[in-house]
C-alpha atoms as a PDB file:
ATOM      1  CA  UNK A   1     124.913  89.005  78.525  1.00  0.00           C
ATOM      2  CA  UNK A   2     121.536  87.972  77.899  1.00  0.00           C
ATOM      3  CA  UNK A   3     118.618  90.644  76.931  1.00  0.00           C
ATOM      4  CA  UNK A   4     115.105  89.982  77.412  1.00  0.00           C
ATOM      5  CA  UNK A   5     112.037  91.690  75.834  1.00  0.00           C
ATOM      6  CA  UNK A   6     109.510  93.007  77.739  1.00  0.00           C
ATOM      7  CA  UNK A   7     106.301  92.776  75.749  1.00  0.00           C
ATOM      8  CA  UNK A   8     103.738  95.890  76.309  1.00  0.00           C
ATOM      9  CA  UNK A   9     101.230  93.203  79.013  1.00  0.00           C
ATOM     10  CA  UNK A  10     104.234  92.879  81.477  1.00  0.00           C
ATOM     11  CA  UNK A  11     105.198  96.689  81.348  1.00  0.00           C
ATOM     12  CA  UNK A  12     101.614  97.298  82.655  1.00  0.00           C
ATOM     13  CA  UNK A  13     101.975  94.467  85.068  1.00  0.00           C
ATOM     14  CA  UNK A  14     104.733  96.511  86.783  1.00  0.00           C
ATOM     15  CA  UNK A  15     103.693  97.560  90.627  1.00  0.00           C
ATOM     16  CA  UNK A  16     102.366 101.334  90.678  1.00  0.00           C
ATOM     17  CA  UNK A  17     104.614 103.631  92.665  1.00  0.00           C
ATOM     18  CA  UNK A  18     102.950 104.866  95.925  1.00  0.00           C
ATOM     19  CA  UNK A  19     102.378 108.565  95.604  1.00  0.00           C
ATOM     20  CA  UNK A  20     102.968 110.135  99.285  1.00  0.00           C
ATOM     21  CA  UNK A  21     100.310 112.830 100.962  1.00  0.00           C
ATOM     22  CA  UNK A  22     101.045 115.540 102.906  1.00  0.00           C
ATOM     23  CA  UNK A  23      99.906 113.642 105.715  1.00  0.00           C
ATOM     24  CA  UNK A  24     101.647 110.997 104.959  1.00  0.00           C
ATOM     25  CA  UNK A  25     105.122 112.711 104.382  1.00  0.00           C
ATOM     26  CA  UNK A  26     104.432 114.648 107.902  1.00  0.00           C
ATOM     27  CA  UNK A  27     103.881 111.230 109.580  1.00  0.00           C
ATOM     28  CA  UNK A  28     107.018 110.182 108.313  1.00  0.00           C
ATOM     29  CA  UNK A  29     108.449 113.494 109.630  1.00  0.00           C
ATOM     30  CA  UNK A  30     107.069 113.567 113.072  1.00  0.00           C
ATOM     31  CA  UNK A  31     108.415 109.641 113.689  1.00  0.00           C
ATOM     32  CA  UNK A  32     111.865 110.610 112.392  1.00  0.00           C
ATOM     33  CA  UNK A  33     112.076 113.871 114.807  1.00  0.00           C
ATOM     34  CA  UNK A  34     110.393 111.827 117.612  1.00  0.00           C
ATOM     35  CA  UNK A  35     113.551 109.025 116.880  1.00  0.00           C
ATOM     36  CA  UNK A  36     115.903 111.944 117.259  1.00  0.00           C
ATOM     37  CA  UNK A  37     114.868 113.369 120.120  1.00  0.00           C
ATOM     38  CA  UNK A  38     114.284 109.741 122.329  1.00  0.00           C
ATOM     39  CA  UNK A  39     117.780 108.706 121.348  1.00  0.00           C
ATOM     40  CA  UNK A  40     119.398 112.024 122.779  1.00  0.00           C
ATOM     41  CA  UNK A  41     117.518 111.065 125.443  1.00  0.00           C
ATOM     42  CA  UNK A  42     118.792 107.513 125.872  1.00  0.00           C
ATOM     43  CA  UNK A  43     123.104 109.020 124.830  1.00  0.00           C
ATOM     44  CA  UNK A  44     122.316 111.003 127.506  1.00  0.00           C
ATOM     45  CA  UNK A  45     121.032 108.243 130.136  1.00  0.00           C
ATOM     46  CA  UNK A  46     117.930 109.996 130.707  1.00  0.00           C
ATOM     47  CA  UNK A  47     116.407 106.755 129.847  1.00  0.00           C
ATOM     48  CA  UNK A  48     117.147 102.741 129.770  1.00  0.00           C
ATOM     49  CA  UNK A  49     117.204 100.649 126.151  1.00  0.00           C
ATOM     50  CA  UNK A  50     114.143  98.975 127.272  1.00  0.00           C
ATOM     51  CA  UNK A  51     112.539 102.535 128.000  1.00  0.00           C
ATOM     52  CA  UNK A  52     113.649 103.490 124.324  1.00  0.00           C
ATOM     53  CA  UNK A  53     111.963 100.505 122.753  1.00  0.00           C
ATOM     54  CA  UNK A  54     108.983 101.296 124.574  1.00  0.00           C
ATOM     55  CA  UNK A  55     108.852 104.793 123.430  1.00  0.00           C
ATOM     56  CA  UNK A  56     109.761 103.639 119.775  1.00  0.00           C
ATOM     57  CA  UNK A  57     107.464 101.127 119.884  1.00  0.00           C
ATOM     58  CA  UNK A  58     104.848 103.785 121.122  1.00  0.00           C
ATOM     59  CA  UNK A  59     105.716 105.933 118.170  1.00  0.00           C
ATOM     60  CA  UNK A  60     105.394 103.440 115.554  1.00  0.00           C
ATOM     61  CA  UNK A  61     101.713 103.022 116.692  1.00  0.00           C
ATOM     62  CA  UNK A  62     100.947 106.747 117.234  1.00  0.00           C
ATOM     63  CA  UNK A  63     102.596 108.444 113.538  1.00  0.00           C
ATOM     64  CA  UNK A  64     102.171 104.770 111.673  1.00  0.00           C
ATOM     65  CA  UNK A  65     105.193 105.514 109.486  1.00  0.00           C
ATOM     66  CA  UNK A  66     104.906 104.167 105.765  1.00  0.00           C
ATOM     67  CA  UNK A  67     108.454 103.437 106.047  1.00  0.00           C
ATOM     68  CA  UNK A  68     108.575 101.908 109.556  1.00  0.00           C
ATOM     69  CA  UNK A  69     109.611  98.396 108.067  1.00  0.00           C
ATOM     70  CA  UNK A  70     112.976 100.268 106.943  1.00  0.00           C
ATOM     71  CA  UNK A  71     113.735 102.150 109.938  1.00  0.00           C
ATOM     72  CA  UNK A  72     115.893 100.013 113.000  1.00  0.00           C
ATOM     73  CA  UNK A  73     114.385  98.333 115.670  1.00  0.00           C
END
């Protein structure tokens, strides 16, 4: 096992975590409810896959998740 030392210059080098607002954390919220509720929609056949992209594709623009680059497509 190797073990390197971290001198003090690359512990401040390390990338900031990104601290979440309200509005930010309902965003996230809103998106993940609005997921929900179009795929019951689409399990039920209410709607077509295309029709669900659409709408998910919609909701990424309208509540601009943080986290949309994790969430399926």
């Amino acid at each position: 096992m190797q073990v390197t030392k971290l001198t003090a210059e690359q512990i401040n080098t390390a990338p900031k975590k990104h601290q979440y607002t309200m509005e930010e954390m309902q965003r996230e919220y809103d998106y993940i409810r609005a997921e929900q509720m179009t795929k019951k929609l689409l399990n039920k056949g209410l709607i077509t896959e295309e029709e669900y992209d659409i709408i998910m594709t919609k909701n990424r623009q309208v509540f601009s998740p943080i986290l949309s680059d994790l969430y399926p497509r």
